[in-house]
N, C-alpha and C. Protein backbone atom coordinates (compact mmCIF):
# COMPACT_ATOMS: atom_id res chain seq x y z
N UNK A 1 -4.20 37.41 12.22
CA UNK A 1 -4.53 36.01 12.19
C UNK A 1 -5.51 35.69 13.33
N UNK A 2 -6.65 34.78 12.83
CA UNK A 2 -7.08 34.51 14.04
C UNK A 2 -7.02 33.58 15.11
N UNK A 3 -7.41 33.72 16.49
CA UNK A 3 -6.70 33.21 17.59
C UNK A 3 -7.05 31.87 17.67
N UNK A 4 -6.39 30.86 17.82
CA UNK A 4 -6.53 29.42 17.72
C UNK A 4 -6.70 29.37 19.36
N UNK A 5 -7.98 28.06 19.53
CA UNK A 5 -7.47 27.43 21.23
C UNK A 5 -7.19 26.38 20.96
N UNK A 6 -6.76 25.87 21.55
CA UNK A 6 -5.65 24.75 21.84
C UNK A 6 -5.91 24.09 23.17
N UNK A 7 -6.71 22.84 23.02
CA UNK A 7 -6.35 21.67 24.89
C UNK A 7 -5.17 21.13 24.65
N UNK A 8 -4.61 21.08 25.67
CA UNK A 8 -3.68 20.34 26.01
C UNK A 8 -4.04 19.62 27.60
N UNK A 9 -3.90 18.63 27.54
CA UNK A 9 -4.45 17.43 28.24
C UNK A 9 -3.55 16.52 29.14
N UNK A 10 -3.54 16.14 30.10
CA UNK A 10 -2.83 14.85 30.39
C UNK A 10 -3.87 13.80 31.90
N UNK A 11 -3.22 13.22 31.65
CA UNK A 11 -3.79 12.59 33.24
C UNK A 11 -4.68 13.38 34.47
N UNK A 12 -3.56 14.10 34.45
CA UNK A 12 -3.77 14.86 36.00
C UNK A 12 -3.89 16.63 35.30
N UNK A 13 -3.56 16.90 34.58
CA UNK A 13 -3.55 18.48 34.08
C UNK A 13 -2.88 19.12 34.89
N UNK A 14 -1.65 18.68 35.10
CA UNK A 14 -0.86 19.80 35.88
C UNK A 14 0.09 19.24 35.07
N UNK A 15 1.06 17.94 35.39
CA UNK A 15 2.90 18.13 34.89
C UNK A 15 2.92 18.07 33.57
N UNK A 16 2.83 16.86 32.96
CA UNK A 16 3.15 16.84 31.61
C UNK A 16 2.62 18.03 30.68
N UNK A 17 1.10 17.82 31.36
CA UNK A 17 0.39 19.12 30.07
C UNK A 17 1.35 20.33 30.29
N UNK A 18 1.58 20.59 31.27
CA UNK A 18 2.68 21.99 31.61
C UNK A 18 3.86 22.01 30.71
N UNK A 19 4.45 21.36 30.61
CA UNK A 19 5.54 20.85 29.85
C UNK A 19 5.00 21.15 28.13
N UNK A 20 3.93 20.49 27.98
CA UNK A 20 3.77 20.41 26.46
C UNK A 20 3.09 21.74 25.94
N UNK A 21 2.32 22.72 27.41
CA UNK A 21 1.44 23.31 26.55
C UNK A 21 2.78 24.69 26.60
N UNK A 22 4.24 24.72 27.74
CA UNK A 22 5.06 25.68 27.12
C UNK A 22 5.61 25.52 25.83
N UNK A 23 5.92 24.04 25.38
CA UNK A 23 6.76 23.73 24.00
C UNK A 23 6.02 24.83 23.03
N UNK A 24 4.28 24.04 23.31
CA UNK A 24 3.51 25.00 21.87
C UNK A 24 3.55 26.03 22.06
N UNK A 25 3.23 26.79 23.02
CA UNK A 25 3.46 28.38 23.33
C UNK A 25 4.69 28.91 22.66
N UNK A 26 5.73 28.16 22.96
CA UNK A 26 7.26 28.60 22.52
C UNK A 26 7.01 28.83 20.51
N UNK A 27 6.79 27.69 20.59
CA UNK A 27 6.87 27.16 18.97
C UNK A 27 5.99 27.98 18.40
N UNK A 28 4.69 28.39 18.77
CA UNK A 28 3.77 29.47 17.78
C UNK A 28 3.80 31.04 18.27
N UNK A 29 4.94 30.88 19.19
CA UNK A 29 5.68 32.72 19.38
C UNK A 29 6.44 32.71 17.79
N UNK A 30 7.10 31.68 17.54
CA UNK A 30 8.50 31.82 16.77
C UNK A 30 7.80 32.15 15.27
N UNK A 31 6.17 31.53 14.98
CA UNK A 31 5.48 31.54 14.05
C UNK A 31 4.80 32.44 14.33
N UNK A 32 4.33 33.02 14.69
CA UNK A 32 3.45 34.22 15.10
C UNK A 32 1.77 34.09 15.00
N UNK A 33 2.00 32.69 15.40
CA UNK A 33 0.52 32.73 15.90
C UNK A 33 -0.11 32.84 17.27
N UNK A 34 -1.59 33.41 16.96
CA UNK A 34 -1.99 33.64 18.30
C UNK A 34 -2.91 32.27 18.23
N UNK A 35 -2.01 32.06 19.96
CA UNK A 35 -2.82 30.52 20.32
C UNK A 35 -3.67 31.13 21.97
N UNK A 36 -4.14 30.38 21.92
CA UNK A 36 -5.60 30.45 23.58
C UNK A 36 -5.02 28.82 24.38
N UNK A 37 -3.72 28.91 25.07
CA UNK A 37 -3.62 27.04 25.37
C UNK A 37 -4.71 27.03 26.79
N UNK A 38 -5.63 25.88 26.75
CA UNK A 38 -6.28 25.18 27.76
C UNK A 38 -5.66 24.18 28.24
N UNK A 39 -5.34 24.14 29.52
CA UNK A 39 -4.65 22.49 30.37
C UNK A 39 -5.87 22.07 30.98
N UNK A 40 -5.95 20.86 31.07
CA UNK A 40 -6.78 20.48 32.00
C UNK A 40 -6.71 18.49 31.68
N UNK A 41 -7.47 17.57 32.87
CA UNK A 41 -7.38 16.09 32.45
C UNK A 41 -7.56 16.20 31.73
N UNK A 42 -7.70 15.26 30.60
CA UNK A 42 -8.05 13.97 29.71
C UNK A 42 -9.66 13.99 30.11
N UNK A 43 -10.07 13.54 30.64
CA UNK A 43 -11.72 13.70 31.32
C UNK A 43 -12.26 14.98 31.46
N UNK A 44 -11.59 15.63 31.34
CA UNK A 44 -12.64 17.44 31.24
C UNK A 44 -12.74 17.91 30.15
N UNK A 45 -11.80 16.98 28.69
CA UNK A 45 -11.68 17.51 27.14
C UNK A 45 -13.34 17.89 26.65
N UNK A 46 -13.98 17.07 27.09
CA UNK A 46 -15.42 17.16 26.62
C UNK A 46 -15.94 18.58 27.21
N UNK A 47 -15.91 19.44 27.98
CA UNK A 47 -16.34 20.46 28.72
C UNK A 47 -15.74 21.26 27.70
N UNK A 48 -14.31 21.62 27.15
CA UNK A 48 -14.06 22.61 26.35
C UNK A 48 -13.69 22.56 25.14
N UNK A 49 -14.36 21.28 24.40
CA UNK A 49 -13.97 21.06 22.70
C UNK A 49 -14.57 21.65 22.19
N UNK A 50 -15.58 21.70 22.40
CA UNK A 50 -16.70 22.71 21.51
C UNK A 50 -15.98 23.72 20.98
N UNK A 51 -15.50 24.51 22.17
CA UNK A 51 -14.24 25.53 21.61
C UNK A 51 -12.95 25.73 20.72
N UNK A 52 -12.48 24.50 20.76
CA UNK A 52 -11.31 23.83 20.22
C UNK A 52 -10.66 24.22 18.91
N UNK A 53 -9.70 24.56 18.72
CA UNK A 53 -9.74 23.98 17.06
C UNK A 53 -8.58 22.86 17.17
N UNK A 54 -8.17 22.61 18.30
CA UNK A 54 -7.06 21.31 18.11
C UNK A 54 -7.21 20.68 19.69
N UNK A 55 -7.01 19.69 19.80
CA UNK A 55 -6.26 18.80 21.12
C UNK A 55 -4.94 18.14 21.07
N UNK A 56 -4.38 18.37 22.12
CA UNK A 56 -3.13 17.38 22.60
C UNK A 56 -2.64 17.05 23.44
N UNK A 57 -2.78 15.95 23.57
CA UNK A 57 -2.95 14.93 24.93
C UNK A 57 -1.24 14.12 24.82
N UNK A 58 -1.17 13.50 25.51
CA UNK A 58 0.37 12.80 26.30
C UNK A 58 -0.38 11.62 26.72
N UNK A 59 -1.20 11.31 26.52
CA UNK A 59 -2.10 10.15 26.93
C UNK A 59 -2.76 9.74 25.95
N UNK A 60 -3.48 8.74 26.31
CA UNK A 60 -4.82 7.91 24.84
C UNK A 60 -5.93 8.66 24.84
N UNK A 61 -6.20 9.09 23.63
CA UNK A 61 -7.11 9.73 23.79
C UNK A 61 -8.72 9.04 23.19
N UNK A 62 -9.77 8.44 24.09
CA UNK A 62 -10.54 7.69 23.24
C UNK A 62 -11.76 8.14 22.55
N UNK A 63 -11.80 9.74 23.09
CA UNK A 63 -13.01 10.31 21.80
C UNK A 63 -12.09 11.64 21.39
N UNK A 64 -12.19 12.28 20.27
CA UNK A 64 -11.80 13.03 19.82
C UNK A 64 -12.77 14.71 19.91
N UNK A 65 -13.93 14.13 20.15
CA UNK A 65 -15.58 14.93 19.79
C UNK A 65 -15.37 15.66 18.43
N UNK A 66 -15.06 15.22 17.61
CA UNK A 66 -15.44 15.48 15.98
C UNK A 66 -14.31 16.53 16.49
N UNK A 67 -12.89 16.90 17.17
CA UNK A 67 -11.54 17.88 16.24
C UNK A 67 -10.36 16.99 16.21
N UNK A 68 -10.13 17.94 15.34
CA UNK A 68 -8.44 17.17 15.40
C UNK A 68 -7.41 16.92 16.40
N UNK A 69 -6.73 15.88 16.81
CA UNK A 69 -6.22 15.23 17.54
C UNK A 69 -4.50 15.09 17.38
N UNK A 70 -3.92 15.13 18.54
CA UNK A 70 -2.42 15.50 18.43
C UNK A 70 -1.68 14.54 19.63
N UNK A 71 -1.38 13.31 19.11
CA UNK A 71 -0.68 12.61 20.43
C UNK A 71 0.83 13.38 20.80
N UNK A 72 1.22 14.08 21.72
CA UNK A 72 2.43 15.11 22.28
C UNK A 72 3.40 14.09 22.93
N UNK A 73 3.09 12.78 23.22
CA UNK A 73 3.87 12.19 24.33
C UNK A 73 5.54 12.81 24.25
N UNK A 74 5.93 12.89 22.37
CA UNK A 74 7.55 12.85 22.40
C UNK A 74 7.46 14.36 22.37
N UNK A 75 6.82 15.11 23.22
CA UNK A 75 7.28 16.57 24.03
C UNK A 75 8.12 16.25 25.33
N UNK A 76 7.48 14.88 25.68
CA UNK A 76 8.13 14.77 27.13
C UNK A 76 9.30 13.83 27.12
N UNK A 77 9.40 13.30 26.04
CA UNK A 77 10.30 11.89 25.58
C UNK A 77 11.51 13.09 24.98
N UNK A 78 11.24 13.83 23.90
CA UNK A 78 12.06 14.32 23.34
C UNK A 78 12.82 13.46 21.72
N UNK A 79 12.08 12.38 21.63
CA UNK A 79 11.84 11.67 20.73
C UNK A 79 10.98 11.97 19.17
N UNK A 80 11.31 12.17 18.47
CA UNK A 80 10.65 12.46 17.87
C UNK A 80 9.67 14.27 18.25
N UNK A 81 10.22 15.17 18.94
CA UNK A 81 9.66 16.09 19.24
C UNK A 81 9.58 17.24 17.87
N UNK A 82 10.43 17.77 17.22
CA UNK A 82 10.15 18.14 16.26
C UNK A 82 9.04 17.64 15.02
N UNK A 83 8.80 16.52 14.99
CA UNK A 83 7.88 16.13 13.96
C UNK A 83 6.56 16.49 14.61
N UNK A 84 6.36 15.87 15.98
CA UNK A 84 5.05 16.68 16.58
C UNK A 84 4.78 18.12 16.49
N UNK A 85 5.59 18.66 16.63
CA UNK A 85 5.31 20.39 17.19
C UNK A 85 5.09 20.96 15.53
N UNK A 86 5.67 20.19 14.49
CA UNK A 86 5.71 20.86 13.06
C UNK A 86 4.00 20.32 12.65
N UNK A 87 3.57 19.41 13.27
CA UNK A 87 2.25 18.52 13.22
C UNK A 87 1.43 19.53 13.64
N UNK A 88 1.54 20.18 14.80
CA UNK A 88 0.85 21.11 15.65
C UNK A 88 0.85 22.15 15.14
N UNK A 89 1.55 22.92 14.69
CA UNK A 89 1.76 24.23 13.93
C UNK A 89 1.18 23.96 12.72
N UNK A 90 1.59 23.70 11.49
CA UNK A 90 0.54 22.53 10.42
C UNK A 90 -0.51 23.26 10.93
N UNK A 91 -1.44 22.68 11.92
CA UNK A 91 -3.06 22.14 11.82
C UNK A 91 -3.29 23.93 12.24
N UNK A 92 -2.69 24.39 13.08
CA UNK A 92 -2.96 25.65 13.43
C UNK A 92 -2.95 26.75 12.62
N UNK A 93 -2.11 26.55 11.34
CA UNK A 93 -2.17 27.27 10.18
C UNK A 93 -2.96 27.29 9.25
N UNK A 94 -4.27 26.23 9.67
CA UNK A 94 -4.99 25.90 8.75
C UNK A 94 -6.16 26.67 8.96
């Protein structure tokens, strides 16, 4: 299969994204996909979309740059976390 990258985003690119970009790591071991996760702000997404085949942010995200888009917040809520991560896996299978 081929290797998906993946941003994962937040404010600051250290806590939350940390948090969300182990969930996906976890979740596309169990599927056996190979993912590439990028952390970094919300404000540096533009430096590595080009690359992309997905984003997911814990924050608003107000340009997308033409990929698909993944609001994660209930990674950190735990709310609704399964419907996201099945959202995320989804787009990565595509």
């Amino acid at each position: 299969m081929t290797r998906k990258t993946v941003i994962v985003a937040c404010g600051t690119g250290i806590a939350t994204s940390t948090v969300v970009a182990e969930k996906i790591t976890e979740a596309c071991k169990k599927e056996n996909l190979n993912v590439n996760i990028i952390q970094c702000k919300v404000t540096e997404i533009k430096g590595y979309a080009e690359n992309a085949d997905l984003i997911v942010t814990t924050t608003i995200l107000k340009d997308s740059f033409g990929k698909k888009s993944i609001n994660a917040l209930s990674l950190i809520t735990g709310i609704g976390e399964e419907k996201v991560l099945e959202e995320i896996i989804n787009e990565l299978k595509k």
